[in-house]
PDB file of N, CA and C in Angstrom:
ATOM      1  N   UNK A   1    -152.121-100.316 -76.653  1.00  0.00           N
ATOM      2  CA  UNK A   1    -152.713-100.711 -75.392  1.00  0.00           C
ATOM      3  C   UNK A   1    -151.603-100.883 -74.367  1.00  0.00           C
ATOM      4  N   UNK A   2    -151.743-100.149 -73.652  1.00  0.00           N
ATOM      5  CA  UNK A   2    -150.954-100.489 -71.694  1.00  0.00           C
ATOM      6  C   UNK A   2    -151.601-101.779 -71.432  1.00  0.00           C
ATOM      7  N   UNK A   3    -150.310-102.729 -70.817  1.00  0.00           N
ATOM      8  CA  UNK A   3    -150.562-103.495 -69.780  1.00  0.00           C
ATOM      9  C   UNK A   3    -149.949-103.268 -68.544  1.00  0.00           C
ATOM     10  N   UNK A   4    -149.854-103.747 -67.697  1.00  0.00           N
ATOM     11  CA  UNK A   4    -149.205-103.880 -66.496  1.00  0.00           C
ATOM     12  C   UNK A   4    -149.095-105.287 -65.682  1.00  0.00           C
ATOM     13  N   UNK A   5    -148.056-105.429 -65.735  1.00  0.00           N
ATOM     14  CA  UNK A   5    -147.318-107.272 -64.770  1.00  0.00           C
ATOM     15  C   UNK A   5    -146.992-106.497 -63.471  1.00  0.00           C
ATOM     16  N   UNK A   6    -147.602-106.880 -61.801  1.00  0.00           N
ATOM     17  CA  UNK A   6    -146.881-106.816 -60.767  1.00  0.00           C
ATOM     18  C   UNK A   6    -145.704-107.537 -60.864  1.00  0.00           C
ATOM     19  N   UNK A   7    -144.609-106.804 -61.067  1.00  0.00           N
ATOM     20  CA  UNK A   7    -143.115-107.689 -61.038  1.00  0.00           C
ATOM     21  C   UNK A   7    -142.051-107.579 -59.456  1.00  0.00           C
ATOM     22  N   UNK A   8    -141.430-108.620 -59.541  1.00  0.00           N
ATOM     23  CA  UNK A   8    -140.182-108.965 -59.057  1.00  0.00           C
ATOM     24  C   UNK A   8    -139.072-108.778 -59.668  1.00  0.00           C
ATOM     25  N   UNK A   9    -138.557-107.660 -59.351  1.00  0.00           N
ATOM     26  CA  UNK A   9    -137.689-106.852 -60.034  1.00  0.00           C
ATOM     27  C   UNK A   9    -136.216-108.200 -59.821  1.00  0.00           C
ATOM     28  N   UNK A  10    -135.833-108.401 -58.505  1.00  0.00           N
ATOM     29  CA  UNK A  10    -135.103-109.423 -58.359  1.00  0.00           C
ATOM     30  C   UNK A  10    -134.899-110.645 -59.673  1.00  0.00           C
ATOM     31  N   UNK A  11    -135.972-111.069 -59.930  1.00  0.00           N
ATOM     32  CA  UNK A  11    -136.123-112.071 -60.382  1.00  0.00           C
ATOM     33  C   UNK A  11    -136.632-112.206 -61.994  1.00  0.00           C
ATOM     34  N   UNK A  12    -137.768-111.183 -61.983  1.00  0.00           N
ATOM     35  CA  UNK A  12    -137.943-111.178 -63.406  1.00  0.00           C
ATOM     36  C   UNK A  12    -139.505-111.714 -63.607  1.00  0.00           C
ATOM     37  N   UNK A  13    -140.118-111.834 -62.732  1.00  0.00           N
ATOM     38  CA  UNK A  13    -141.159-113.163 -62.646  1.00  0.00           C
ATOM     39  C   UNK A  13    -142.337-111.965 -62.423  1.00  0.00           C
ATOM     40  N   UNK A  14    -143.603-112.392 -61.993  1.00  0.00           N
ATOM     41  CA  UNK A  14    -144.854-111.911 -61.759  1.00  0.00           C
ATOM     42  C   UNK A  14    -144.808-111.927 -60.309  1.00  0.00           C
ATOM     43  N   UNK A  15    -144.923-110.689 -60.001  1.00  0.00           N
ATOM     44  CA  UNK A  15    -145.329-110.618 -58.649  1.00  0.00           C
ATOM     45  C   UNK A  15    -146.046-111.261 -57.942  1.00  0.00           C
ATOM     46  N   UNK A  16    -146.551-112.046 -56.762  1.00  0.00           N
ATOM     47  CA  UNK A  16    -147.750-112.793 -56.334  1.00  0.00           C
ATOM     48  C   UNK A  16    -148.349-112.573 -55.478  1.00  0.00           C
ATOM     49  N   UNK A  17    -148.275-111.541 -54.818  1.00  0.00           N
ATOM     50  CA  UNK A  17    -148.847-110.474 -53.907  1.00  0.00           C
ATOM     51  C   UNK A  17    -149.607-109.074 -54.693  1.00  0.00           C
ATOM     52  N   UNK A  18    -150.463-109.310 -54.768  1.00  0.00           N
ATOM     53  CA  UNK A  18    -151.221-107.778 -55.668  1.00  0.00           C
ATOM     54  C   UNK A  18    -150.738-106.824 -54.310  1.00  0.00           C
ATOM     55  N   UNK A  19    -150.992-106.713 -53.160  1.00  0.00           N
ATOM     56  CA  UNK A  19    -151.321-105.679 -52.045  1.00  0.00           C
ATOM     57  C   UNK A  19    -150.289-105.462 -52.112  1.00  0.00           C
ATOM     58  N   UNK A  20    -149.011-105.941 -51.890  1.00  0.00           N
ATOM     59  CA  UNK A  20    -147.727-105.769 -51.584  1.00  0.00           C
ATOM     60  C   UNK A  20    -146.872-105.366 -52.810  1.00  0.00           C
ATOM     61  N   UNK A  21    -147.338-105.279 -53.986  1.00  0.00           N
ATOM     62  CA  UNK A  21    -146.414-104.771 -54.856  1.00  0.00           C
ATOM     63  C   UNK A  21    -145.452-103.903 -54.984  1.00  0.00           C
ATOM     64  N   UNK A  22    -144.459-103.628 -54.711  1.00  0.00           N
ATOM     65  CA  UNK A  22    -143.223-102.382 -55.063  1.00  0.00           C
ATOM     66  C   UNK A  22    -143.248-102.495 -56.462  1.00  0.00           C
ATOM     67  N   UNK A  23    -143.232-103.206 -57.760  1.00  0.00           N
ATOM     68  CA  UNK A  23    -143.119-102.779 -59.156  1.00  0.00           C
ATOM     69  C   UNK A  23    -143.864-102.829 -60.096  1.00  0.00           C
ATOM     70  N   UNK A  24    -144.001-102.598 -61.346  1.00  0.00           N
ATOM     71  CA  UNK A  24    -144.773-102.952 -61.941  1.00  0.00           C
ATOM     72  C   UNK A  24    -144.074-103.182 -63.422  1.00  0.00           C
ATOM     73  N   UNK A  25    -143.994-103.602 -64.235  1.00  0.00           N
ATOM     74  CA  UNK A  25    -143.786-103.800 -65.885  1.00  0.00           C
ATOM     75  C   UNK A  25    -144.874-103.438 -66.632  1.00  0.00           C
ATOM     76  N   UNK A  26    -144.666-102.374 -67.189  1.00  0.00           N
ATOM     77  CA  UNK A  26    -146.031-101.716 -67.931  1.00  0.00           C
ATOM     78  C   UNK A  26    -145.288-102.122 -69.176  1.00  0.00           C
ATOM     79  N   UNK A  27    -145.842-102.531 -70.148  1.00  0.00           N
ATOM     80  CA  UNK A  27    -145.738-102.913 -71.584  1.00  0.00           C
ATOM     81  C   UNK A  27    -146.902-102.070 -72.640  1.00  0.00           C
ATOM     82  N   UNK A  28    -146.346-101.597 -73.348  1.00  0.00           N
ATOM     83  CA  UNK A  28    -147.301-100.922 -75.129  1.00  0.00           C
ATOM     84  C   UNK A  28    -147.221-102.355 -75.870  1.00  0.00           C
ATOM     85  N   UNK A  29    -148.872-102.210 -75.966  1.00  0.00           N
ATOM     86  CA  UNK A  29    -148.734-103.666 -76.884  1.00  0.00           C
ATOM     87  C   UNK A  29    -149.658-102.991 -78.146  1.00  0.00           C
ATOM     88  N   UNK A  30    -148.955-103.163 -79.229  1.00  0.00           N
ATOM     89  CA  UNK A  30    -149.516-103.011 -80.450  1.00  0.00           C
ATOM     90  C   UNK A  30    -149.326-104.573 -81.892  1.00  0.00           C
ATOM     91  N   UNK A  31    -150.303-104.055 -82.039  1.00  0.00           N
ATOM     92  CA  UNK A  31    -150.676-105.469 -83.545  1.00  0.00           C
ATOM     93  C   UNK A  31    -150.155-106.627 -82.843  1.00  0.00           C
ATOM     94  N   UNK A  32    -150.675-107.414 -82.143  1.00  0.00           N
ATOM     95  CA  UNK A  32    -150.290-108.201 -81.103  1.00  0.00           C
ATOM     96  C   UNK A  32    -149.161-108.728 -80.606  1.00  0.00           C
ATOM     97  N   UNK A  33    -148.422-107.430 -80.623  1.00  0.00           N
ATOM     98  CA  UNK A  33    -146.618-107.393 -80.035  1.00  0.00           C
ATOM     99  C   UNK A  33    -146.310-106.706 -79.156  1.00  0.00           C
ATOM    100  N   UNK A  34    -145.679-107.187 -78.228  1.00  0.00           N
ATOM    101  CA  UNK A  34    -144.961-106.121 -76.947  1.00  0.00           C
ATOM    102  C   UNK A  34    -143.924-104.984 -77.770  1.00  0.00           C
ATOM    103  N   UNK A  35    -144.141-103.942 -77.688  1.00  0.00           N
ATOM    104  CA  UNK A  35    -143.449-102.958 -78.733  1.00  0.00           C
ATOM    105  C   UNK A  35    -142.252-101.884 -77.472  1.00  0.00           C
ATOM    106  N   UNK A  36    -142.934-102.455 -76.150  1.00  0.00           N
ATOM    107  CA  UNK A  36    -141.989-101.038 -75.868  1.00  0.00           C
ATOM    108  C   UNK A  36    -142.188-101.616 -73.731  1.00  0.00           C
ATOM    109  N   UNK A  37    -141.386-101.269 -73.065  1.00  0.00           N
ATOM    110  CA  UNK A  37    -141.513-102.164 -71.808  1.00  0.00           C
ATOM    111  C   UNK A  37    -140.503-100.735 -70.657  1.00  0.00           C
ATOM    112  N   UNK A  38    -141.731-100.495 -69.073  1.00  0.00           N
ATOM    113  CA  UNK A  38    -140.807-100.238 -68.355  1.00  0.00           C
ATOM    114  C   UNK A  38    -141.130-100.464 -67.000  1.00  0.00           C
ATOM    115  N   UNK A  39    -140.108-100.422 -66.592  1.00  0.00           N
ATOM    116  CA  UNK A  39    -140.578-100.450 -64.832  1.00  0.00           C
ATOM    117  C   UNK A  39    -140.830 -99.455 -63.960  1.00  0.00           C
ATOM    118  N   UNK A  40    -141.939-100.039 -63.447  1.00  0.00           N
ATOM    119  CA  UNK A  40    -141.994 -98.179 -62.447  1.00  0.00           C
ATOM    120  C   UNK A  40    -142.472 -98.791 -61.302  1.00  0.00           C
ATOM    121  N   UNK A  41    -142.207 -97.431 -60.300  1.00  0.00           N
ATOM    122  CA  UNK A  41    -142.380 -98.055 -58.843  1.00  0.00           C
ATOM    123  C   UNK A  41    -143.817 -98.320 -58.782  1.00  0.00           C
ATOM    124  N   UNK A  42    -144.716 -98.506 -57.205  1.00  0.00           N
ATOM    125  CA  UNK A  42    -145.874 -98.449 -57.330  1.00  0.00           C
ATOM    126  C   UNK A  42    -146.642 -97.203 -56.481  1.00  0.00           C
ATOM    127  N   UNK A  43    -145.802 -96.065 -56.801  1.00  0.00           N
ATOM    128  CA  UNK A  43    -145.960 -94.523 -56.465  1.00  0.00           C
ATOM    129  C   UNK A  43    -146.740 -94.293 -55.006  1.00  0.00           C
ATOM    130  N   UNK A  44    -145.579 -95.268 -54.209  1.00  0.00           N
ATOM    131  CA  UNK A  44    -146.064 -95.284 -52.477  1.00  0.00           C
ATOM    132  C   UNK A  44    -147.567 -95.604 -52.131  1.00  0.00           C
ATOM    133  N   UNK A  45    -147.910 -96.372 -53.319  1.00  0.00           N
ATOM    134  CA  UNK A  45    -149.461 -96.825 -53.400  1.00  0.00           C
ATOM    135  C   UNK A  45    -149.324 -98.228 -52.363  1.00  0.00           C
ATOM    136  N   UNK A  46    -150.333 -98.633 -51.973  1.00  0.00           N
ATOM    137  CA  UNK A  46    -151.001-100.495 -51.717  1.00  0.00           C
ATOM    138  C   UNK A  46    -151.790-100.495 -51.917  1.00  0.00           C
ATOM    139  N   UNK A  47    -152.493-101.851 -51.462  1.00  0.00           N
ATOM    140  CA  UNK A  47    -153.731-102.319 -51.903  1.00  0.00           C
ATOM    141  C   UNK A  47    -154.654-101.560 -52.629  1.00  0.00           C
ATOM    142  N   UNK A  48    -155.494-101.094 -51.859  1.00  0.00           N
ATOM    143  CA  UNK A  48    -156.548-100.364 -53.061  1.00  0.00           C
ATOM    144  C   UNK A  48    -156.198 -99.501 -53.759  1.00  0.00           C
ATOM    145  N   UNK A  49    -155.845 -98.719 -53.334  1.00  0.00           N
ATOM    146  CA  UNK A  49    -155.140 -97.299 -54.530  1.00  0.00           C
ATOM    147  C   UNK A  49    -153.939 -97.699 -55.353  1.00  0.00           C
ATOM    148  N   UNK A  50    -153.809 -99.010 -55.430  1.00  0.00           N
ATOM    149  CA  UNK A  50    -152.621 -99.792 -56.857  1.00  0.00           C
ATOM    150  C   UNK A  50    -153.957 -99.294 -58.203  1.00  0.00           C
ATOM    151  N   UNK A  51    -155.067 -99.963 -58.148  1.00  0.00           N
ATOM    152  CA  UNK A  51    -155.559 -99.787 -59.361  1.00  0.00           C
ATOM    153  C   UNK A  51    -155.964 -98.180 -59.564  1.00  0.00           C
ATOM    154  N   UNK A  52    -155.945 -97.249 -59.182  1.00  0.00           N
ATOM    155  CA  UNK A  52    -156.676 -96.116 -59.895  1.00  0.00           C
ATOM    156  C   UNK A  52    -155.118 -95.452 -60.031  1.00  0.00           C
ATOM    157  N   UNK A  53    -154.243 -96.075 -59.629  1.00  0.00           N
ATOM    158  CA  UNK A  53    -153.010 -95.446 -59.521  1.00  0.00           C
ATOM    159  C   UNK A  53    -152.273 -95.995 -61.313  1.00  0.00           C
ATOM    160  N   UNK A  54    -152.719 -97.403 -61.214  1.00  0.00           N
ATOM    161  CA  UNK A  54    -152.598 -98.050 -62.430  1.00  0.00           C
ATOM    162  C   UNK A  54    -152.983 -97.401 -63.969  1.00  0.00           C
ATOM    163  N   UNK A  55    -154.613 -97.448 -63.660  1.00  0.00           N
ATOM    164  CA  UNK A  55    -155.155 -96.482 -64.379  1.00  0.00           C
ATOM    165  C   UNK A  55    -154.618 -95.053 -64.824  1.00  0.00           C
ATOM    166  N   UNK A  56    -154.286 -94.185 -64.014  1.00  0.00           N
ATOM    167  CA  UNK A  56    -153.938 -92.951 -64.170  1.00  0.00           C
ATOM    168  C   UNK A  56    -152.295 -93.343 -65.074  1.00  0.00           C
ATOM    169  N   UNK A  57    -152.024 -94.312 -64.837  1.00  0.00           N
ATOM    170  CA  UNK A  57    -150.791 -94.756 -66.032  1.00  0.00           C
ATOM    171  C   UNK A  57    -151.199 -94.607 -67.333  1.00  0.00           C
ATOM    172  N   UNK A  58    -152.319 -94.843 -67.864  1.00  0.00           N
ATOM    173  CA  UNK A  58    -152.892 -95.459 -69.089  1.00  0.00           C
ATOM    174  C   UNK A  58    -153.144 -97.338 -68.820  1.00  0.00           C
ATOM    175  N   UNK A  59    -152.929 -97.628 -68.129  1.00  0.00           N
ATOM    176  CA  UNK A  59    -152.836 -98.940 -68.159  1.00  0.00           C
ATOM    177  C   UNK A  59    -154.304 -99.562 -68.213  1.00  0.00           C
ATOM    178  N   UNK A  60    -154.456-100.564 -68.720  1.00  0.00           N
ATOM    179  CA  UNK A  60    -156.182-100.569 -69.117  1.00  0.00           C
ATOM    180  C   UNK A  60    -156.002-102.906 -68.525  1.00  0.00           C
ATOM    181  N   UNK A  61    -155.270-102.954 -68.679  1.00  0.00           N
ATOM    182  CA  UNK A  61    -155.246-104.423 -68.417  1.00  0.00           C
ATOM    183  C   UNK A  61    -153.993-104.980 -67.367  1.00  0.00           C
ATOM    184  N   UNK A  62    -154.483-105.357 -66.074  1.00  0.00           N
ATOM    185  CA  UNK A  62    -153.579-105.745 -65.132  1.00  0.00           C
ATOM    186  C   UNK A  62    -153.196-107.463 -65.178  1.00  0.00           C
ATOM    187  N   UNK A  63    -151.787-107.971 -65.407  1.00  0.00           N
ATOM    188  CA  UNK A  63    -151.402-109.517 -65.103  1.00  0.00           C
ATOM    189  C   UNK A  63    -150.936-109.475 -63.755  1.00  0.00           C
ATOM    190  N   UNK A  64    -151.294-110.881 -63.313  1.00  0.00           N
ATOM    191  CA  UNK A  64    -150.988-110.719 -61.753  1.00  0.00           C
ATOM    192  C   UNK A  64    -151.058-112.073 -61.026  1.00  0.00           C
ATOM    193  N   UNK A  65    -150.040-112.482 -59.961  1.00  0.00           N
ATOM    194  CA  UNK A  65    -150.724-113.791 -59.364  1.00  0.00           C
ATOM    195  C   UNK A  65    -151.758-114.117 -58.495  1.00  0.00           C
ATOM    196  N   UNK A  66    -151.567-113.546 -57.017  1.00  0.00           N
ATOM    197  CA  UNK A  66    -152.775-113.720 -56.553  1.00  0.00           C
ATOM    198  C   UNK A  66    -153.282-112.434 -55.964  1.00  0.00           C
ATOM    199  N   UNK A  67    -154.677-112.381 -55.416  1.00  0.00           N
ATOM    200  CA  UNK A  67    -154.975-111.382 -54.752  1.00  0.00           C
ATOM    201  C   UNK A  67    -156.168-111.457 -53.976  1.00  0.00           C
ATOM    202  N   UNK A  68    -156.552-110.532 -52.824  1.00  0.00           N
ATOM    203  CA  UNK A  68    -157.607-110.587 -51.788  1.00  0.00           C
ATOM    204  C   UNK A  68    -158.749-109.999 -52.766  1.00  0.00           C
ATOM    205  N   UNK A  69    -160.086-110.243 -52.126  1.00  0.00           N
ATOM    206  CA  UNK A  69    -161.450-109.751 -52.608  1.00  0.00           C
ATOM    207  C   UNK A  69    -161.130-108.230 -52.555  1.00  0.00           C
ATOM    208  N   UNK A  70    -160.546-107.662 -51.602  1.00  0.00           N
ATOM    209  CA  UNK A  70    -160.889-106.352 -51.603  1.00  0.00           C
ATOM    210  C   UNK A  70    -159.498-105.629 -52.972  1.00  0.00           C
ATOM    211  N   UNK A  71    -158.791-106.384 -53.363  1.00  0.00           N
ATOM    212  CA  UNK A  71    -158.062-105.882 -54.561  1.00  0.00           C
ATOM    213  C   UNK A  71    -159.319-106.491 -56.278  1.00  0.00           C
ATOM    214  N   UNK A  72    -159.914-107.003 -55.623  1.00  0.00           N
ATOM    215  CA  UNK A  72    -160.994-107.745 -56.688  1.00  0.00           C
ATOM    216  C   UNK A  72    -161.723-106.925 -57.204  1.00  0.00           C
ATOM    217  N   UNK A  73    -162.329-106.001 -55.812  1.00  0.00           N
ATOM    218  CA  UNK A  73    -163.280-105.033 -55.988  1.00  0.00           C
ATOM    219  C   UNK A  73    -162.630-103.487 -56.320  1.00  0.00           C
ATOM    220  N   UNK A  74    -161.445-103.476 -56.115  1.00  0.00           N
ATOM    221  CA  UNK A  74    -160.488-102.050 -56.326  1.00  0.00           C
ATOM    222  C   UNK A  74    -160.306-102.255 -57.950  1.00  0.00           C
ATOM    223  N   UNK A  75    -159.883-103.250 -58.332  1.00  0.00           N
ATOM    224  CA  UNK A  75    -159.470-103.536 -59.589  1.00  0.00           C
ATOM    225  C   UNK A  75    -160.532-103.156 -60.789  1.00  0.00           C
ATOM    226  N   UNK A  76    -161.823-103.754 -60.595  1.00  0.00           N
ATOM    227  CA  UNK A  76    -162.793-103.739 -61.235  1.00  0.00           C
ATOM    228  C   UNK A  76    -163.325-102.301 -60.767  1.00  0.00           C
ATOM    229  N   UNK A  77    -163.212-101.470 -59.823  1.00  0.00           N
ATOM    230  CA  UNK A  77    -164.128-100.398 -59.417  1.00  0.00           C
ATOM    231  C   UNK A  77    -162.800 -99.288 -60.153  1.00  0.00           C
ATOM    232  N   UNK A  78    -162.053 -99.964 -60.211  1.00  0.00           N
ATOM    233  CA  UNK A  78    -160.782 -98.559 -61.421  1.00  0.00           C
ATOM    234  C   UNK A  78    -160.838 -98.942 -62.769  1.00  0.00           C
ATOM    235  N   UNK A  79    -161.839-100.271 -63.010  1.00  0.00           N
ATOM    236  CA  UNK A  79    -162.319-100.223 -64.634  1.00  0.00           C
ATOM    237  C   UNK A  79    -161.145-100.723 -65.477  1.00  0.00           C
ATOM    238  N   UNK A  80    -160.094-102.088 -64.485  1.00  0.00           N
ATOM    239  CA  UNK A  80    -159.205-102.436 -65.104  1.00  0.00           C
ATOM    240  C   UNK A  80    -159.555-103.760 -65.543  1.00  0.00           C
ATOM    241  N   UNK A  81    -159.591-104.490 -66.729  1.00  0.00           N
ATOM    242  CA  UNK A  81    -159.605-105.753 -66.827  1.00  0.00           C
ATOM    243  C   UNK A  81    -158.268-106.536 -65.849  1.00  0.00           C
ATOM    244  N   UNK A  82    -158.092-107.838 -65.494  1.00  0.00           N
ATOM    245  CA  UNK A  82    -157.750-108.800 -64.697  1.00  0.00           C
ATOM    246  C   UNK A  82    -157.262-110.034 -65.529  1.00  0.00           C
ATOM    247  N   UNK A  83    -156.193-110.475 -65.366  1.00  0.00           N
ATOM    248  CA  UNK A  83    -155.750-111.693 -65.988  1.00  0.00           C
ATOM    249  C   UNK A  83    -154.822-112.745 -64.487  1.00  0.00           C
ATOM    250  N   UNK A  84    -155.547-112.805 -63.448  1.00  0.00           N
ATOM    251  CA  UNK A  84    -155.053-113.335 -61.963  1.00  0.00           C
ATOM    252  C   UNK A  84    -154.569-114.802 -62.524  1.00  0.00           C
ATOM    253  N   UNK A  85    -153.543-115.235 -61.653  1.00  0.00           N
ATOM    254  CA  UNK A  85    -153.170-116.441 -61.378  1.00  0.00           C
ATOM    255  C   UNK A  85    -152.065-116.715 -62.293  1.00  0.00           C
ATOM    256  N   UNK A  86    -151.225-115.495 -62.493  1.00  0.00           N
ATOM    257  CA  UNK A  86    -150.083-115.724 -63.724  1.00  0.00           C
ATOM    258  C   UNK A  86    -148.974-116.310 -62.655  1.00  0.00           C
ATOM    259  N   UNK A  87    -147.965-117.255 -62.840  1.00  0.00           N
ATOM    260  CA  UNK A  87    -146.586-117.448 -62.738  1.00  0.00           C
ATOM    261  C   UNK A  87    -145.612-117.214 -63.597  1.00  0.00           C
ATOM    262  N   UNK A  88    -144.377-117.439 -63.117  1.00  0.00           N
ATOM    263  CA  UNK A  88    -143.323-116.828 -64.251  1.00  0.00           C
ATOM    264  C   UNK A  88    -142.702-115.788 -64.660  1.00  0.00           C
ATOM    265  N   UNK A  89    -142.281-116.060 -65.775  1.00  0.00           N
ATOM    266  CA  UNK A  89    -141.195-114.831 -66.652  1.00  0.00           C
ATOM    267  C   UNK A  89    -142.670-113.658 -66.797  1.00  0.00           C
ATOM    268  N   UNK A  90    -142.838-112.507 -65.970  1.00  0.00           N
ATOM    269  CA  UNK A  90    -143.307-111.258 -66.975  1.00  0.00           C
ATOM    270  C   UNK A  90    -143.623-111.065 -68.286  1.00  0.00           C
ATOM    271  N   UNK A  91    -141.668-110.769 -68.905  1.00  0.00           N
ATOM    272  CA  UNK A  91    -142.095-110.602 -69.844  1.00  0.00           C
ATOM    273  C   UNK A  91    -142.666-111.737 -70.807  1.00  0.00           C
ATOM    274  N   UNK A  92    -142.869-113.304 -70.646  1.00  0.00           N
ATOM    275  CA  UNK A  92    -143.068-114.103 -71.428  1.00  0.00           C
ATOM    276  C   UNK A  92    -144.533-114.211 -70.629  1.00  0.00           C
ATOM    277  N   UNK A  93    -145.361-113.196 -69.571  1.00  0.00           N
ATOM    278  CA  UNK A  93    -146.969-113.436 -69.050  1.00  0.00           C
ATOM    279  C   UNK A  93    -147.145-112.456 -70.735  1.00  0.00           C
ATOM    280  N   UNK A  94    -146.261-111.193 -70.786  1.00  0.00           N
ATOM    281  CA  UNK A  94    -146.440-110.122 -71.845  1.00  0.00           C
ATOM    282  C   UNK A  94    -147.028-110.502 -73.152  1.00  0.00           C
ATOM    283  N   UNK A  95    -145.763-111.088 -73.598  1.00  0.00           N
ATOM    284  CA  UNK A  95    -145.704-112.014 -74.965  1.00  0.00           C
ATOM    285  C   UNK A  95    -147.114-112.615 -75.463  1.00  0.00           C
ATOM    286  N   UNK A  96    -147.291-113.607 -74.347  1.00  0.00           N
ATOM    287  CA  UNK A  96    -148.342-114.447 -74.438  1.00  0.00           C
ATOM    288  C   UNK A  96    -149.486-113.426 -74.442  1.00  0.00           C
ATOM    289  N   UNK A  97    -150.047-112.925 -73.567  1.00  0.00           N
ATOM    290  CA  UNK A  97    -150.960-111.972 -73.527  1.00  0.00           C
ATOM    291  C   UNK A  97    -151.360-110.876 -74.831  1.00  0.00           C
ATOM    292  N   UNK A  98    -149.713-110.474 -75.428  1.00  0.00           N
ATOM    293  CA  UNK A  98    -150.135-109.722 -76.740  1.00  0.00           C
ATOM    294  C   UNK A  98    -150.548-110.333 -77.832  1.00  0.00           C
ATOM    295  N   UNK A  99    -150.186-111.973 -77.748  1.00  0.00           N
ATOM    296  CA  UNK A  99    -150.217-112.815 -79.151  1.00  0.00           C
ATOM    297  C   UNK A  99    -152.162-113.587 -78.571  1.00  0.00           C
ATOM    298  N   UNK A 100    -152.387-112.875 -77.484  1.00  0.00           N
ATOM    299  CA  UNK A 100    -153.787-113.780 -77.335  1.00  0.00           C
ATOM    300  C   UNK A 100    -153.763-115.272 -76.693  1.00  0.00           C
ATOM    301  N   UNK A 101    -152.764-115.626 -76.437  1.00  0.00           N
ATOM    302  CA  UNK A 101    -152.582-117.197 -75.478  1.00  0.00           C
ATOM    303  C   UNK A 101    -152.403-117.137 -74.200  1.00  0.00           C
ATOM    304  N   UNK A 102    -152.639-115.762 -73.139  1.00  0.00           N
ATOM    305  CA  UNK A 102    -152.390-116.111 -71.938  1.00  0.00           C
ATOM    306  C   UNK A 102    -154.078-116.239 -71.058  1.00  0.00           C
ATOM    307  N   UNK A 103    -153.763-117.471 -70.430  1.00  0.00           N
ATOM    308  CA  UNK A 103    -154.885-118.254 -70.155  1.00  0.00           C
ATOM    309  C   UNK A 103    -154.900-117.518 -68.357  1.00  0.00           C
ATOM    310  N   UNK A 104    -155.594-116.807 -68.025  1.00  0.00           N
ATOM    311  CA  UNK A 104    -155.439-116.454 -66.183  1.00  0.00           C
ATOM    312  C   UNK A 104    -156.086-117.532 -65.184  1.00  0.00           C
ATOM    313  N   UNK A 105    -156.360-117.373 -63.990  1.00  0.00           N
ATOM    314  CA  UNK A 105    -157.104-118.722 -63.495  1.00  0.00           C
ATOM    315  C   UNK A 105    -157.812-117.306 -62.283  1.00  0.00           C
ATOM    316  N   UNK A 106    -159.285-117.377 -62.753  1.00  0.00           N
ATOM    317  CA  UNK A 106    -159.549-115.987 -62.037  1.00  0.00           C
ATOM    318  C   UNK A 106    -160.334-116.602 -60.526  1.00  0.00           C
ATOM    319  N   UNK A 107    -160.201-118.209 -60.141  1.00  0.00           N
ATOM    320  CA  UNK A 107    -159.941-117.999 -58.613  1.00  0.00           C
ATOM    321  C   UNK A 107    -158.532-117.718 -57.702  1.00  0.00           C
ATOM    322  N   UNK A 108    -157.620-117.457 -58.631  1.00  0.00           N
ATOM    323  CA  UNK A 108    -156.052-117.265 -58.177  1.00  0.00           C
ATOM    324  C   UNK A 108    -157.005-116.241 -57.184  1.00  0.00           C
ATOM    325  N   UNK A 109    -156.633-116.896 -55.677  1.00  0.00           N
ATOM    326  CA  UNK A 109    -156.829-115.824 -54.508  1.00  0.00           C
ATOM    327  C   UNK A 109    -154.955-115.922 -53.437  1.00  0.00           C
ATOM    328  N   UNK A 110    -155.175-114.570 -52.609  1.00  0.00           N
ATOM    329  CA  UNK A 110    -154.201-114.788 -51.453  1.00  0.00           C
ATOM    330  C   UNK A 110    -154.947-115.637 -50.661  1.00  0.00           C
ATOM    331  N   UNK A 111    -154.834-116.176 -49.754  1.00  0.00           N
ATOM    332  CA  UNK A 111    -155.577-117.109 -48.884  1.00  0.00           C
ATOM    333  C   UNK A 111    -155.184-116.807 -47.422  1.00  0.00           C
ATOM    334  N   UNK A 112    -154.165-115.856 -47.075  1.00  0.00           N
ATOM    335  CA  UNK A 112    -153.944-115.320 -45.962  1.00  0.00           C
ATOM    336  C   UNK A 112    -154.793-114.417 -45.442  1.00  0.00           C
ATOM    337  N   UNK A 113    -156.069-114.142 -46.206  1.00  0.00           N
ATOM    338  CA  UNK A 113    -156.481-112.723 -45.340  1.00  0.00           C
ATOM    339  C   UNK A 113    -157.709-113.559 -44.836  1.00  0.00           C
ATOM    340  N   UNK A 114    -158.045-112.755 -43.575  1.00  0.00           N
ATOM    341  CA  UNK A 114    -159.019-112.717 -42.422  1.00  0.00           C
ATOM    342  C   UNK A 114    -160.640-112.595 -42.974  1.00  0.00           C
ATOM    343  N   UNK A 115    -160.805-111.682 -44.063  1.00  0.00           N
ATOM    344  CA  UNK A 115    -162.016-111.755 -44.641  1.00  0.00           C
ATOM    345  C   UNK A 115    -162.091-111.935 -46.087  1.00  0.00           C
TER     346      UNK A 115
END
């Protein structure tokens, strides 16, 4: 199974901007272990076209901190499951997520947008 963490390449952490993403950490998770990890850009994508762009990765499950309704409805309309409201180390959102303990908080919203 593909995942994908919006990352902060700087830092190492979970991105917290879905719209604004430049990276991503796609992880192969097999027998509930991160087996294999890389970074890729977000192929001059934003907001809505991140998820079908995602998808066309293999990626089947997105971690992430926050995001607007209209990445809510992109996300789910590219048939990706959602784990919103992550902080932190990536690869330890990864970890957790392959072993079954990462808990999301699915009103994690941006709160800056207009609608």
């Amino acid at each position: 199974m593909k995942i994908a963490v919006t990352y902060d390449k700087e830092h190492g952490t979970v991105f917290q901007h879905f719209g604004k993403t430049e990276w991503f950490k796609v992880f192969e998770i097999e027998d509930g272990k991160v087996v294999s990890s890389e970074v890729v850009g977000n192929g001059g994508n934003g907001h809505h076209a991140l998820p079908p762009y995602l998808k066309s990765l293999g990626v089947q499950t997105l971690i992430l901190g926050n995001r607007g309704q209209g990445a809510i409805d992109a996300i789910a309309a590219a048939g990706l499951q959602e784990v919103p409201g992550i902080t932190g180390s990536a690869d330890e959102a990864a970890r957790l997520f392959a072993a079954g303990e990462l808990k999301g908080n699915p009103t994690a919203r941006c709160m800056h947008h207009e609608h």
